[in-house]
PDB file of N, CA and C in Angstrom:
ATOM      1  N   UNK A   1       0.842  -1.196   0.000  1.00  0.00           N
ATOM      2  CA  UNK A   1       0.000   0.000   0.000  1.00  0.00           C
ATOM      3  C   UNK A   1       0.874   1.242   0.000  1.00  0.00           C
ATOM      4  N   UNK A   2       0.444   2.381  -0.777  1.00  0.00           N
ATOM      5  CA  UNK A   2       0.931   3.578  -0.931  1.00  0.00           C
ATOM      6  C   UNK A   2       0.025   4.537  -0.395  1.00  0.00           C
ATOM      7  N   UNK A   3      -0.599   4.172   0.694  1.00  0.00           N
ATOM      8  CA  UNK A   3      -1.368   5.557   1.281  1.00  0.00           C
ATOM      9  C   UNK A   3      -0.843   7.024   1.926  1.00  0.00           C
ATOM     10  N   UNK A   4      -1.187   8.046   1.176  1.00  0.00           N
ATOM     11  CA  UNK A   4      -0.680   8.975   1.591  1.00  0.00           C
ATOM     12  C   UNK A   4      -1.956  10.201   2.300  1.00  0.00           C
ATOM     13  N   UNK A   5      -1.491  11.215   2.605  1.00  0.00           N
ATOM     14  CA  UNK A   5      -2.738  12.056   3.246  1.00  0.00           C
ATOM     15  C   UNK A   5      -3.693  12.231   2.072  1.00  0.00           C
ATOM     16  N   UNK A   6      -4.812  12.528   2.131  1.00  0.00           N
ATOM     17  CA  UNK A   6      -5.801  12.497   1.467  1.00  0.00           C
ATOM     18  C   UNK A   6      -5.533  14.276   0.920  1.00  0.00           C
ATOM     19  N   UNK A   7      -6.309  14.393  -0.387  1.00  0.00           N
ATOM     20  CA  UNK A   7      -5.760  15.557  -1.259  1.00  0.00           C
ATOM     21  C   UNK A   7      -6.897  15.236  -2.294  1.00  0.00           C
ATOM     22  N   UNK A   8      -7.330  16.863  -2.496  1.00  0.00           N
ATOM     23  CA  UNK A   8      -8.252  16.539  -4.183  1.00  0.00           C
ATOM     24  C   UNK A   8      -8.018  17.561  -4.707  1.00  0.00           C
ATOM     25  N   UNK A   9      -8.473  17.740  -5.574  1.00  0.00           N
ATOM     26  CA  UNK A   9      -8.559  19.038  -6.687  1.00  0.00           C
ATOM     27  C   UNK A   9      -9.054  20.077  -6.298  1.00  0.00           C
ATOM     28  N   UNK A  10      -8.141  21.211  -6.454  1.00  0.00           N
ATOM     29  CA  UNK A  10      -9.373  22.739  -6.492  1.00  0.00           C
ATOM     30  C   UNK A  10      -9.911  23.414  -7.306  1.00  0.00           C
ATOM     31  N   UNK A  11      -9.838  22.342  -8.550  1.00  0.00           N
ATOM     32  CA  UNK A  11     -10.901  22.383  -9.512  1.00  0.00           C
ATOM     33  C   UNK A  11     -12.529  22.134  -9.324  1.00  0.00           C
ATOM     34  N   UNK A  12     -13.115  22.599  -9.814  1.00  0.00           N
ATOM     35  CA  UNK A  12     -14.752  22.197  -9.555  1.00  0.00           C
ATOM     36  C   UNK A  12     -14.946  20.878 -10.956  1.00  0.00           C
ATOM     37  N   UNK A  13     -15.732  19.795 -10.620  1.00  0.00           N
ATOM     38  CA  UNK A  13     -15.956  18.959 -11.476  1.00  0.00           C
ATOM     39  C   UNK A  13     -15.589  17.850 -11.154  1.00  0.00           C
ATOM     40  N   UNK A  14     -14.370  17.632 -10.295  1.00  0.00           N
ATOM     41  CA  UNK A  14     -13.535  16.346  -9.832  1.00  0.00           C
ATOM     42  C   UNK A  14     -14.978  15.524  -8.750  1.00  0.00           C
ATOM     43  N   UNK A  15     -14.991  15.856  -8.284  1.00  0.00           N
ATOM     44  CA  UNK A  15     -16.144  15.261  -6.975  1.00  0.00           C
ATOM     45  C   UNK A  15     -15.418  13.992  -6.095  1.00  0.00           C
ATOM     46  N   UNK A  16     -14.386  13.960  -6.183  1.00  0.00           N
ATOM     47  CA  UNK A  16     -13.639  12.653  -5.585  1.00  0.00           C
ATOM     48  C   UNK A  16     -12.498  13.480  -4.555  1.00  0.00           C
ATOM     49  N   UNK A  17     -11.751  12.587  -3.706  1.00  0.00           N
ATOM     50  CA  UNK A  17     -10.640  12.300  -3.160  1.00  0.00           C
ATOM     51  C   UNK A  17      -9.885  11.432  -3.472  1.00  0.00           C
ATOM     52  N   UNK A  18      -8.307  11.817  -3.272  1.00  0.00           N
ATOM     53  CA  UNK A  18      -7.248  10.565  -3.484  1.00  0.00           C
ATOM     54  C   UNK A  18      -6.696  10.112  -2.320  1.00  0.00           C
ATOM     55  N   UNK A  19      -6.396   9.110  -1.955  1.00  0.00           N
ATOM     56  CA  UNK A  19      -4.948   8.994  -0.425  1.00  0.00           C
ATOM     57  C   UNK A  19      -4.540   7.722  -1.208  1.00  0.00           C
ATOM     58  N   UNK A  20      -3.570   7.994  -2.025  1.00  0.00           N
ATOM     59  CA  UNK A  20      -2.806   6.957  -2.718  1.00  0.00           C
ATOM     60  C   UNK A  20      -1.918   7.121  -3.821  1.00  0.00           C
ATOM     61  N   UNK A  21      -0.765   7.191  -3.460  1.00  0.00           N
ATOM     62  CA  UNK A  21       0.225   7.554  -4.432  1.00  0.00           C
ATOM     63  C   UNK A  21       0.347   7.071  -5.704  1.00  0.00           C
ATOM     64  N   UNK A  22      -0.140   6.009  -5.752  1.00  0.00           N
ATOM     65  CA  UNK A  22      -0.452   5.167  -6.959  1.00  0.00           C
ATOM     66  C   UNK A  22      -1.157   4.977  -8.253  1.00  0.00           C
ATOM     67  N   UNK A  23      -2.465   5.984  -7.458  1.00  0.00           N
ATOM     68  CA  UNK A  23      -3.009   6.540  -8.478  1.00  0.00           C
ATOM     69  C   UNK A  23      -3.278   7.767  -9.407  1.00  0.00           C
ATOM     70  N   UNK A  24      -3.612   6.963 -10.999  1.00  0.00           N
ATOM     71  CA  UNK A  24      -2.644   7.527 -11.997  1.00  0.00           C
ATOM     72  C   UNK A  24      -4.147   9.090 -11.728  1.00  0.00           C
ATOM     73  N   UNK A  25      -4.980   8.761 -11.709  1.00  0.00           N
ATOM     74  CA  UNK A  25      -6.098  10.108 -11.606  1.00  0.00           C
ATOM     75  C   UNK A  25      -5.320  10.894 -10.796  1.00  0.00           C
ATOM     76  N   UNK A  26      -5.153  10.307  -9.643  1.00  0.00           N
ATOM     77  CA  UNK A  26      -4.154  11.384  -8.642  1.00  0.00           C
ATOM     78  C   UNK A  26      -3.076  12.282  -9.682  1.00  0.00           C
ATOM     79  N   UNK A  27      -2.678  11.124  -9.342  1.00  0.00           N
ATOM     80  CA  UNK A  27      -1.529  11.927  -9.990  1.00  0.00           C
ATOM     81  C   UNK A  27      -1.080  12.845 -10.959  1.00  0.00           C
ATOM     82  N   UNK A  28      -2.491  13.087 -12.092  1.00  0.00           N
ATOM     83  CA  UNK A  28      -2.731  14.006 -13.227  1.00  0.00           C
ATOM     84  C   UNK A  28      -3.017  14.774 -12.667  1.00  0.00           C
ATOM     85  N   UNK A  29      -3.406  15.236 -11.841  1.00  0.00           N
ATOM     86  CA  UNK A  29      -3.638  16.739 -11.214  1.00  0.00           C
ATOM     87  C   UNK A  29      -2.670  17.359 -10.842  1.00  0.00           C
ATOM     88  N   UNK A  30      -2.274  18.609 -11.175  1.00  0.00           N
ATOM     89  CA  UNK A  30      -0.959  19.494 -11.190  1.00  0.00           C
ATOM     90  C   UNK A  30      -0.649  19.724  -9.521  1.00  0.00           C
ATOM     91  N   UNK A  31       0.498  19.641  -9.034  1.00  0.00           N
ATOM     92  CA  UNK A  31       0.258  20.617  -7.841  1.00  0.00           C
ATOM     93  C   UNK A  31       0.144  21.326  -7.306  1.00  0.00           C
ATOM     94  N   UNK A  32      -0.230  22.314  -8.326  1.00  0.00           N
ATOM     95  CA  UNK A  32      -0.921  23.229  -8.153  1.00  0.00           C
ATOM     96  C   UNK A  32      -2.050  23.738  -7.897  1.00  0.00           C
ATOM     97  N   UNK A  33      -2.507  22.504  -8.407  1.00  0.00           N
ATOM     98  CA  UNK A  33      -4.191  22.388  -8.387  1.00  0.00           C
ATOM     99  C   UNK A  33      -4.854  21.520  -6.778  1.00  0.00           C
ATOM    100  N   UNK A  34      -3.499  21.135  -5.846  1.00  0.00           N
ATOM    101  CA  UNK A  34      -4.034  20.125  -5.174  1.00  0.00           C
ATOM    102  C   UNK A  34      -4.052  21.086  -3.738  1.00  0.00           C
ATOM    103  N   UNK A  35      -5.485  20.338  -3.016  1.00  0.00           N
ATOM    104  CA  UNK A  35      -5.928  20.774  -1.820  1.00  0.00           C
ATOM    105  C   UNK A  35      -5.468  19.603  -0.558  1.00  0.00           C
ATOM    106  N   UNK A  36      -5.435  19.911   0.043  1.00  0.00           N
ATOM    107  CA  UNK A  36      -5.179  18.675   1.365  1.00  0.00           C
ATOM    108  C   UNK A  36      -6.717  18.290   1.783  1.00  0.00           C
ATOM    109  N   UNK A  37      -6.848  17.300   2.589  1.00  0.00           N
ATOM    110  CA  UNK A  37      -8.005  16.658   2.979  1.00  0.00           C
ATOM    111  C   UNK A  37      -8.939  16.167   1.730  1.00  0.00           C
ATOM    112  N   UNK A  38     -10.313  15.937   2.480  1.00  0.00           N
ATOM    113  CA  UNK A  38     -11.349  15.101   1.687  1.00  0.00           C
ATOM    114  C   UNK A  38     -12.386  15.840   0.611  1.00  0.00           C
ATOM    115  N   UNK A  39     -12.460  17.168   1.688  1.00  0.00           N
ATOM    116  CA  UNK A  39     -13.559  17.741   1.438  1.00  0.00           C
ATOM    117  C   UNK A  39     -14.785  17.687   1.324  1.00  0.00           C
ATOM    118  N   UNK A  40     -14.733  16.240   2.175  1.00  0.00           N
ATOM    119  CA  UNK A  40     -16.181  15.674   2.043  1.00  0.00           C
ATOM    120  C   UNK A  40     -16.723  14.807   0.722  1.00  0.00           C
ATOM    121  N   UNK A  41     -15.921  14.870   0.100  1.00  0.00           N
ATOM    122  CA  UNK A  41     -15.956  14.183  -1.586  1.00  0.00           C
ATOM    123  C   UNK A  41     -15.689  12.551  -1.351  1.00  0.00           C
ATOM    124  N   UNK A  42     -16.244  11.887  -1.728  1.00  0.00           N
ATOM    125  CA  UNK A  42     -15.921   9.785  -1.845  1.00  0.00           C
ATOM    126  C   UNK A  42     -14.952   9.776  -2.124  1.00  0.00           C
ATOM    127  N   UNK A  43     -14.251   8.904  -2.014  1.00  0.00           N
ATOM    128  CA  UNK A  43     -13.249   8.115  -2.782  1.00  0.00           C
ATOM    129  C   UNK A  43     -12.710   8.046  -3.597  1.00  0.00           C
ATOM    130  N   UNK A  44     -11.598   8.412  -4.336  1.00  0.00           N
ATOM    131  CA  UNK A  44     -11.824   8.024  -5.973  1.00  0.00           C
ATOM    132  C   UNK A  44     -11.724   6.384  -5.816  1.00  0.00           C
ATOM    133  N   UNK A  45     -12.449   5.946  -7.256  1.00  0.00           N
ATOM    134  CA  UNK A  45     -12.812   4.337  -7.409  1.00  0.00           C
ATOM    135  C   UNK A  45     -11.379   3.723  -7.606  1.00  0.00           C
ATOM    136  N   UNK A  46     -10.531   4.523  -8.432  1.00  0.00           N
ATOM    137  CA  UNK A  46      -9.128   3.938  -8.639  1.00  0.00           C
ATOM    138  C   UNK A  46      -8.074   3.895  -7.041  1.00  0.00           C
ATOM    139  N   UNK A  47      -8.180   4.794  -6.519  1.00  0.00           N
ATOM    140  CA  UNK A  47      -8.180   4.581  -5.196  1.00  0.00           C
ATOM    141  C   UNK A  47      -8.629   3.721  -4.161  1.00  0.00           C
ATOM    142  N   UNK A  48      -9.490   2.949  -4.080  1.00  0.00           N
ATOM    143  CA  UNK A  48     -10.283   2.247  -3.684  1.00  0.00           C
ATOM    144  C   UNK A  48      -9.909   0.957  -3.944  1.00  0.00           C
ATOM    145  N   UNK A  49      -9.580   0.819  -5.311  1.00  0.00           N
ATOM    146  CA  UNK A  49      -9.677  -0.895  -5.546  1.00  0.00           C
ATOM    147  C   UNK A  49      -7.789  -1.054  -5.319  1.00  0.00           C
ATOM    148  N   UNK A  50      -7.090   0.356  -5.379  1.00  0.00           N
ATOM    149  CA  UNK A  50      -5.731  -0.007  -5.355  1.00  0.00           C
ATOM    150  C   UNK A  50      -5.516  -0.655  -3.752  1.00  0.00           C
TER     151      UNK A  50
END
């Protein structure tokens, strides 16, 4: 497992969270674009099954 702190987009449209280094959705998001925590948003699914 590659769990890391949870982080999503501060884009509008995403509706998910990541905590996983592994994943490739994660990981397309610039870091610029990235927020810390959940925000109350699910899971992402690629996240989930990793």
């Amino acid at each position: 497992m590659a769990k890391v702190a949870a982080f999503r987009s501060k884009l509008s449209g995403t509706g998910v969270h990541h905590n996983d280094n592994r994943c490739t959705v994660g990981n397309n998001i610039e870091t610029y674009n990235r927020v810390t925590g959940t925000g109350g948003l699910p899971l992402c699914k690629t996240c989930k099954d990793l």
